[in-house]
PDB file of N, CA and C in Angstrom:
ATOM      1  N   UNK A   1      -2.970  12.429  37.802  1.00  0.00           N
ATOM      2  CA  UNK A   1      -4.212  12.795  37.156  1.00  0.00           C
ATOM      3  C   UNK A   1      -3.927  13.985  36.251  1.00  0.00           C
ATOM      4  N   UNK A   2      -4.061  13.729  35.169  1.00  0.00           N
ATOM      5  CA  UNK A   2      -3.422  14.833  33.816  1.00  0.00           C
ATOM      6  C   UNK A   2      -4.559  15.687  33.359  1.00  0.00           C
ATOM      7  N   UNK A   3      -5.918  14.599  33.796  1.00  0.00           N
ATOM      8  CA  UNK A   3      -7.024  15.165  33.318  1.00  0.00           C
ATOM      9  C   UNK A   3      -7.971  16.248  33.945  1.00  0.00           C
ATOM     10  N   UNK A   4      -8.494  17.476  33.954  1.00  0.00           N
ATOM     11  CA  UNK A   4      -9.002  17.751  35.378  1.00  0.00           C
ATOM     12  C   UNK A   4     -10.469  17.885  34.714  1.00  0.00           C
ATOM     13  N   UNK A   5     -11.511  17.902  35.699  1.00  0.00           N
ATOM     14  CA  UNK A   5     -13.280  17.953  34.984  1.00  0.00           C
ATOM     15  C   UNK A   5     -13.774  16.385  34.616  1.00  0.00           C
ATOM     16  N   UNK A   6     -12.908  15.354  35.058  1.00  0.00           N
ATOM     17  CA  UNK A   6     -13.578  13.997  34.905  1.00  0.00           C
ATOM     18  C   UNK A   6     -14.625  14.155  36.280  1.00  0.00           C
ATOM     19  N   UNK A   7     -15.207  12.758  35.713  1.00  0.00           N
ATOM     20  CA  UNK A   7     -16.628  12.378  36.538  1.00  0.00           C
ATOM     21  C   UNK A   7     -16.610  10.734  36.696  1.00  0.00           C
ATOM     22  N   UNK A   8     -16.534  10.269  37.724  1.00  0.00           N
ATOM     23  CA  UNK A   8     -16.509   8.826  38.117  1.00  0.00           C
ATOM     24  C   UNK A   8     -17.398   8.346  39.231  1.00  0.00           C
ATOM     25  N   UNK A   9     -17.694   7.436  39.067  1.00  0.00           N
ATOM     26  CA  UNK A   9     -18.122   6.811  40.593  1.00  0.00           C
ATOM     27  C   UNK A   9     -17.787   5.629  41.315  1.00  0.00           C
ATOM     28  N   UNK A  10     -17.541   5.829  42.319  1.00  0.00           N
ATOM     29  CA  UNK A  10     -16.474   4.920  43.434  1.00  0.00           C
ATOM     30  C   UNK A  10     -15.956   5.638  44.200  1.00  0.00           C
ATOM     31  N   UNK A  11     -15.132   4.544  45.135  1.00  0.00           N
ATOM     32  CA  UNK A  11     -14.346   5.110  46.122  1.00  0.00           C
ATOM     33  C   UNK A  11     -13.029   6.272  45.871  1.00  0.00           C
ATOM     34  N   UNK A  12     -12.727   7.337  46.223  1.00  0.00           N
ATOM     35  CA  UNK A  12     -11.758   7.986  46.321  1.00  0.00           C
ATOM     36  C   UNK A  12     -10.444   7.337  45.993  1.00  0.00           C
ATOM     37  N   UNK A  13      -9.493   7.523  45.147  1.00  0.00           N
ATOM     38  CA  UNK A  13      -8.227   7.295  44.956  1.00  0.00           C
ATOM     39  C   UNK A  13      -7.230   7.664  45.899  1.00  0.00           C
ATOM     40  N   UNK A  14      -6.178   7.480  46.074  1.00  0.00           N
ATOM     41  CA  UNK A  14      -4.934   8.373  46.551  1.00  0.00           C
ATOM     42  C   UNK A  14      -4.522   9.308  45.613  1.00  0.00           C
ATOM     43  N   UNK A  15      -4.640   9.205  43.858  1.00  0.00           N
ATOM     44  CA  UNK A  15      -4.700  10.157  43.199  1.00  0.00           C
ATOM     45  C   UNK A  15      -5.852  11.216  43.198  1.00  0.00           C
ATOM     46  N   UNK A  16      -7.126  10.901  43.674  1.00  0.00           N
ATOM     47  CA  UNK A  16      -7.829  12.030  44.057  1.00  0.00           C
ATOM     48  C   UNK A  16      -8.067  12.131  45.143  1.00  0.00           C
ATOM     49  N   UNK A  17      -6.786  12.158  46.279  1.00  0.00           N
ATOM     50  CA  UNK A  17      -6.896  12.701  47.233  1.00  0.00           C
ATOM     51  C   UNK A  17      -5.951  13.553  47.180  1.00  0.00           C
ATOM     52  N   UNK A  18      -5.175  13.570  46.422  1.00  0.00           N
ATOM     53  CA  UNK A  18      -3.547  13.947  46.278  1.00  0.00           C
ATOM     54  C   UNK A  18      -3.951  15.130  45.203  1.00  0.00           C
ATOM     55  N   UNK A  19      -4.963  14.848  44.458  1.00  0.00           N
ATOM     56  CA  UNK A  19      -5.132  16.264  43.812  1.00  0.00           C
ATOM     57  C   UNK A  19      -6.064  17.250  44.442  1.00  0.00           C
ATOM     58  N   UNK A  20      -6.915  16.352  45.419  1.00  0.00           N
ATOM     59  CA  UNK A  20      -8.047  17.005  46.316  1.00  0.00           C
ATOM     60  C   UNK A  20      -6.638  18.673  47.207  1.00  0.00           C
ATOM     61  N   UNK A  21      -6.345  17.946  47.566  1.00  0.00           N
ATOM     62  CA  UNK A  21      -5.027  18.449  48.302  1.00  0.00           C
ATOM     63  C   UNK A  21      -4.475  19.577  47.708  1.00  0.00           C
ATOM     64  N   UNK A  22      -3.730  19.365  46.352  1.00  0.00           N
ATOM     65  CA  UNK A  22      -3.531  20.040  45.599  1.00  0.00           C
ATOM     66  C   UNK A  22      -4.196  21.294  45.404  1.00  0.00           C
ATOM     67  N   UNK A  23      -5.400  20.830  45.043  1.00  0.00           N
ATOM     68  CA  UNK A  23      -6.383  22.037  44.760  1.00  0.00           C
ATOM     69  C   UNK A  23      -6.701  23.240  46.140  1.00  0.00           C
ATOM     70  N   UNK A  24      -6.905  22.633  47.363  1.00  0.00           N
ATOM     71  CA  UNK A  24      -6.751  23.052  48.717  1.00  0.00           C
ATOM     72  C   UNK A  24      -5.647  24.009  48.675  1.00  0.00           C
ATOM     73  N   UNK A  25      -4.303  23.533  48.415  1.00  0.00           N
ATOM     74  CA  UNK A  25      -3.542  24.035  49.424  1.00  0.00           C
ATOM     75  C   UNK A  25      -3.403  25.055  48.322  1.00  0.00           C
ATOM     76  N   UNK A  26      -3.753  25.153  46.934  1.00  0.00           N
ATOM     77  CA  UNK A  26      -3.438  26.496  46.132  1.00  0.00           C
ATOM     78  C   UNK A  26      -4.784  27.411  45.406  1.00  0.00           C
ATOM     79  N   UNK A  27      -5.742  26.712  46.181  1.00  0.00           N
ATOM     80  CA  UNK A  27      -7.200  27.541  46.249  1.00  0.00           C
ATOM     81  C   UNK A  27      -6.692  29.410  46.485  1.00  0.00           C
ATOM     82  N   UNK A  28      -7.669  30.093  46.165  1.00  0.00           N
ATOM     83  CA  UNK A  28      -8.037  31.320  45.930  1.00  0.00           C
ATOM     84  C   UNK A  28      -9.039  31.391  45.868  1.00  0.00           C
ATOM     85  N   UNK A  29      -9.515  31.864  47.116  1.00  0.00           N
ATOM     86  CA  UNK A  29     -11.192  32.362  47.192  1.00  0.00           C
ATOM     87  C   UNK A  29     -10.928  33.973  46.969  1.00  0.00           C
ATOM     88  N   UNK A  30     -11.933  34.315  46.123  1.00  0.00           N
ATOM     89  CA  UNK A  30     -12.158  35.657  46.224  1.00  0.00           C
ATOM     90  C   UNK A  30     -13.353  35.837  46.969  1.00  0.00           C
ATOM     91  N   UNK A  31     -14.139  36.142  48.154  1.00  0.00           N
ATOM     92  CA  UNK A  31     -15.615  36.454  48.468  1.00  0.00           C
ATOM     93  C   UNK A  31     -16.214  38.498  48.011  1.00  0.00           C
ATOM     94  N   UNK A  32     -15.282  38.652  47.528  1.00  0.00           N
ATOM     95  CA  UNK A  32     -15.400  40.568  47.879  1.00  0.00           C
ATOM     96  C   UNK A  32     -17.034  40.210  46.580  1.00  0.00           C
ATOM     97  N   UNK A  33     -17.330  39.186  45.816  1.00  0.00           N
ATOM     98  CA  UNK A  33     -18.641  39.746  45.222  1.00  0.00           C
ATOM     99  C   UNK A  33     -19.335  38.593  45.434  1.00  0.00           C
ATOM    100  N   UNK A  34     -19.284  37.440  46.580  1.00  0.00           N
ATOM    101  CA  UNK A  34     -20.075  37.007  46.937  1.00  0.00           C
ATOM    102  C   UNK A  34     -19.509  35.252  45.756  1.00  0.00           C
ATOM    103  N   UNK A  35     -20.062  34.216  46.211  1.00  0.00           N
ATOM    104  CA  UNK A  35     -20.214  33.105  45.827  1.00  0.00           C
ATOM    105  C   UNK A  35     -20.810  32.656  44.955  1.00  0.00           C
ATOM    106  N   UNK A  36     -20.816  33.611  43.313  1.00  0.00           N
ATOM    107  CA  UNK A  36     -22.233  33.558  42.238  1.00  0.00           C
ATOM    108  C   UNK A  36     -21.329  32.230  41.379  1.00  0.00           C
ATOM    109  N   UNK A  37     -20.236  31.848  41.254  1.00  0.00           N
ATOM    110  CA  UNK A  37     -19.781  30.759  40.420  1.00  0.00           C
ATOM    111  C   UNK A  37     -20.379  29.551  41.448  1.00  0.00           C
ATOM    112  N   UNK A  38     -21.115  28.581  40.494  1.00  0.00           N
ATOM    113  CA  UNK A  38     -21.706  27.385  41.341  1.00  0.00           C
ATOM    114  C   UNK A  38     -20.672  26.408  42.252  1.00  0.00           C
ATOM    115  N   UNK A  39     -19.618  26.277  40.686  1.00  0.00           N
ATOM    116  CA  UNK A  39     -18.589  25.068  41.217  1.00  0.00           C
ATOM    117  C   UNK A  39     -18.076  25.683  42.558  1.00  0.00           C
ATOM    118  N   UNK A  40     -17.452  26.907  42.687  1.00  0.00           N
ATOM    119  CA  UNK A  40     -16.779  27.529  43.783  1.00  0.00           C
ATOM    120  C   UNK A  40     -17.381  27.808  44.685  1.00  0.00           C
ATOM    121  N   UNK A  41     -19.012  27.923  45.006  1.00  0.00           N
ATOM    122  CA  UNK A  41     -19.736  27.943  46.299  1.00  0.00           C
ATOM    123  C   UNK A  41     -19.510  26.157  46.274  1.00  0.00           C
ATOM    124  N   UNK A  42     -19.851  25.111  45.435  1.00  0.00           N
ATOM    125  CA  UNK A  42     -19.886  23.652  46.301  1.00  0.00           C
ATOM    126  C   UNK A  42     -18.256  23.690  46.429  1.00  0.00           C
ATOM    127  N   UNK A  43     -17.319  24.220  46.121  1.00  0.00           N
ATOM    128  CA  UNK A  43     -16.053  23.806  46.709  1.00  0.00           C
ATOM    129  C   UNK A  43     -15.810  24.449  47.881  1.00  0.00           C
ATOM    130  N   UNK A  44     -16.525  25.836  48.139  1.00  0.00           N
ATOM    131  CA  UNK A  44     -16.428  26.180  49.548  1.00  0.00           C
ATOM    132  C   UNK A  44     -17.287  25.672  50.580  1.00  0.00           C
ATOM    133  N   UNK A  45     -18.669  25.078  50.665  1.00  0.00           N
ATOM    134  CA  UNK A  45     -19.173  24.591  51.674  1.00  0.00           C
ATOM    135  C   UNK A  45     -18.776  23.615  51.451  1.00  0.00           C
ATOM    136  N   UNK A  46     -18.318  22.531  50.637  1.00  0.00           N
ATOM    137  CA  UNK A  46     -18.074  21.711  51.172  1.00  0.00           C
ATOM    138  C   UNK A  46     -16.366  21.302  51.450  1.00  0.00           C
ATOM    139  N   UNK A  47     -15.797  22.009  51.003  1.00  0.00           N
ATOM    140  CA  UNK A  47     -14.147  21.986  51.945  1.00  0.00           C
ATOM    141  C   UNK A  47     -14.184  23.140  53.470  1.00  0.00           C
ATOM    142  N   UNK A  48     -15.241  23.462  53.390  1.00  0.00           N
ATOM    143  CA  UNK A  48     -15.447  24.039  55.098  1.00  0.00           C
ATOM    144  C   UNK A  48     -16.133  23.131  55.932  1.00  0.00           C
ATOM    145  N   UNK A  49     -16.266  22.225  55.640  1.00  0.00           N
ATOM    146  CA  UNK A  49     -17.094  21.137  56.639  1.00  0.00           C
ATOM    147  C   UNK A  49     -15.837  19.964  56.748  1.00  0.00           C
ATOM    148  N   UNK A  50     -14.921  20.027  55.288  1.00  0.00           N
ATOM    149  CA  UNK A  50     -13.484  19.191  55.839  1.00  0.00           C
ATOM    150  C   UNK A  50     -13.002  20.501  56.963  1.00  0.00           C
ATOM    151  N   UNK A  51     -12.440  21.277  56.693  1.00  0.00           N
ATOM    152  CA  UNK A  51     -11.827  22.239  57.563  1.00  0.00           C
ATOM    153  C   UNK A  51     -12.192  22.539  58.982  1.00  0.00           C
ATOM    154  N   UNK A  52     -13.800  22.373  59.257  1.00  0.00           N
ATOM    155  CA  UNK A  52     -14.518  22.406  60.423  1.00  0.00           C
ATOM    156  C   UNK A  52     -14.196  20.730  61.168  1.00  0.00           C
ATOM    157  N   UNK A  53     -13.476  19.850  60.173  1.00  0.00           N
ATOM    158  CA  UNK A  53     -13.309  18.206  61.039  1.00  0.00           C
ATOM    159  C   UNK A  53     -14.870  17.914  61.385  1.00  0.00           C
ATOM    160  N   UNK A  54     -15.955  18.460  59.878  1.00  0.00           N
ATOM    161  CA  UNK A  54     -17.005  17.530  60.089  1.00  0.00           C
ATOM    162  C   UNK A  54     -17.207  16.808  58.969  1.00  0.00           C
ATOM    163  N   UNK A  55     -15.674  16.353  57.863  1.00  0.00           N
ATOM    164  CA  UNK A  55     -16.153  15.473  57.031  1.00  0.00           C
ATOM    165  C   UNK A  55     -14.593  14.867  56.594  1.00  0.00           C
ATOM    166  N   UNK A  56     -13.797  13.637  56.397  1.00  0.00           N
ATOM    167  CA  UNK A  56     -13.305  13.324  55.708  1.00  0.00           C
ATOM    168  C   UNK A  56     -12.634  13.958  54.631  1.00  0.00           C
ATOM    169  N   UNK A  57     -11.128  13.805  54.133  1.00  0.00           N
ATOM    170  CA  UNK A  57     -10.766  14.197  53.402  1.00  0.00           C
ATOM    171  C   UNK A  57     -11.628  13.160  52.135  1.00  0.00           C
ATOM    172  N   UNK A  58     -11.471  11.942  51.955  1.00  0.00           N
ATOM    173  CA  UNK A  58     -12.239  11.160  51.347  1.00  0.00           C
ATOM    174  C   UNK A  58     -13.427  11.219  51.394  1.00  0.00           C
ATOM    175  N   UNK A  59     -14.927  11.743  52.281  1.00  0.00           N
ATOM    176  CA  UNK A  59     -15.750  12.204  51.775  1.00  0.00           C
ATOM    177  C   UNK A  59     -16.372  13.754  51.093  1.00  0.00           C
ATOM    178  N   UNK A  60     -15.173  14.279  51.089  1.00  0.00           N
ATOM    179  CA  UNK A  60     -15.058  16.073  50.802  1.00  0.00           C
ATOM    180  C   UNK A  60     -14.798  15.548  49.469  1.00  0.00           C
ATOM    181  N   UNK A  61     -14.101  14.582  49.181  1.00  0.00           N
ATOM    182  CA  UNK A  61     -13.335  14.637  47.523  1.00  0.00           C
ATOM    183  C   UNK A  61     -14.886  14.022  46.556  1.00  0.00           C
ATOM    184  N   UNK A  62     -15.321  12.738  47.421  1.00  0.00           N
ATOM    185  CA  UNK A  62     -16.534  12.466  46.709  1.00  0.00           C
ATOM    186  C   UNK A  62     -17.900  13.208  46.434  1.00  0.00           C
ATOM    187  N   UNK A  63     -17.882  14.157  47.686  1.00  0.00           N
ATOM    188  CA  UNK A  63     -19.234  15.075  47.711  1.00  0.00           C
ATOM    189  C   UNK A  63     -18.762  16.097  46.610  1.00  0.00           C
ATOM    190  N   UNK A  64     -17.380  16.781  46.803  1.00  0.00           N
ATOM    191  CA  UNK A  64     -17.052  17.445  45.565  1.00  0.00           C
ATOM    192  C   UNK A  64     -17.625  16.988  43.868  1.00  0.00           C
ATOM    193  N   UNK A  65     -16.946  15.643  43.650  1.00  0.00           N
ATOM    194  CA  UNK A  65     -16.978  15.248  42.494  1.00  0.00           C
ATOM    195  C   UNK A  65     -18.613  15.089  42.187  1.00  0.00           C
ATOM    196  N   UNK A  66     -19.239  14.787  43.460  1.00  0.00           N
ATOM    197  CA  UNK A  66     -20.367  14.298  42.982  1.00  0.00           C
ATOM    198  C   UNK A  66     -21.362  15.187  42.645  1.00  0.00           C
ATOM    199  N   UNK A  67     -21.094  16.855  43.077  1.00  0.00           N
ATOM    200  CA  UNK A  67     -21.893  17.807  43.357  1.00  0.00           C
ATOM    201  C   UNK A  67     -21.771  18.583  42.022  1.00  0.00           C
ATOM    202  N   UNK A  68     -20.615  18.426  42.011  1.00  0.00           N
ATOM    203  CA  UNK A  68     -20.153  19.146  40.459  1.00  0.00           C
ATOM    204  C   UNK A  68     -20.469  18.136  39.565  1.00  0.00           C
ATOM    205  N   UNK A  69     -20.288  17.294  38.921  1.00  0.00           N
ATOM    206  CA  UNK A  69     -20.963  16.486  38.303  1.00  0.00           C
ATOM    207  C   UNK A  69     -22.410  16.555  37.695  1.00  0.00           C
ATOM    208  N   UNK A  70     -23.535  16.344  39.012  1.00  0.00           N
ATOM    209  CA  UNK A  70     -24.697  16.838  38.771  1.00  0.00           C
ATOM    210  C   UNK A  70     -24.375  18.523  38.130  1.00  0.00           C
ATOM    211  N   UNK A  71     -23.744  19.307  38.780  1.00  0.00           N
ATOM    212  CA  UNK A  71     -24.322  20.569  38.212  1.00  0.00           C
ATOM    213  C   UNK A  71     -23.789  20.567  36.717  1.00  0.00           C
ATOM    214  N   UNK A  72     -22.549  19.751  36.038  1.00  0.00           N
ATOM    215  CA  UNK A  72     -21.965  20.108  34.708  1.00  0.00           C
ATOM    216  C   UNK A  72     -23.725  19.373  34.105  1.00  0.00           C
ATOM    217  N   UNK A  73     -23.767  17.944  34.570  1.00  0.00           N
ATOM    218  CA  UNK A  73     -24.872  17.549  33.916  1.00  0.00           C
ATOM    219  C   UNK A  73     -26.051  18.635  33.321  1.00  0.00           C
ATOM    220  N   UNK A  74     -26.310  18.963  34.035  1.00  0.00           N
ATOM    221  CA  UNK A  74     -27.264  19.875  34.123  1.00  0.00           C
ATOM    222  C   UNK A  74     -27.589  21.107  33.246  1.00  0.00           C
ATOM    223  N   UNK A  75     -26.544  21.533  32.888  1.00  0.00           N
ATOM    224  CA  UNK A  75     -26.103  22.351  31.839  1.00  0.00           C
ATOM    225  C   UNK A  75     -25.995  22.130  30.498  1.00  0.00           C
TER     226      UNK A  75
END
């Protein structure tokens, strides 16, 4: 995946699980001023509910895409 900020709908890839991953394992949260960037509060509640083993790596990648999505829309 070369592209990053696409928007699709369907099932999860192995390429967007493999970048889901990606993004995980080289994340950087800063919290010291709080969660005011939108995309980065829905990437933290919802990769803490994968991390808590109350969601799928495959439904963390779709709630991601799908959450951000609506919010680019929106704008």
């Amino acid at each position: 995946m070369a592209e990053l900020g696409y928007v699709r709908s369907g099932r999860p890839t192995e390429a967007d699980a493999a970048a889901a991953r990606h993004m995980v394992d080289n994340a950087v949260i800063d919290l010291r001023n709080g969660l005011q960037d939108p995309v980065m509060r829905i990437l933290y509640e919802e990769t803490s509910m994968y991390f808590q083993g109350d969601a799928s790596l495959d439904e963390t990648v779709e709630k991601i895409q799908s959450r951000v999505g609506l919010y680019l829309q929106e704008q």
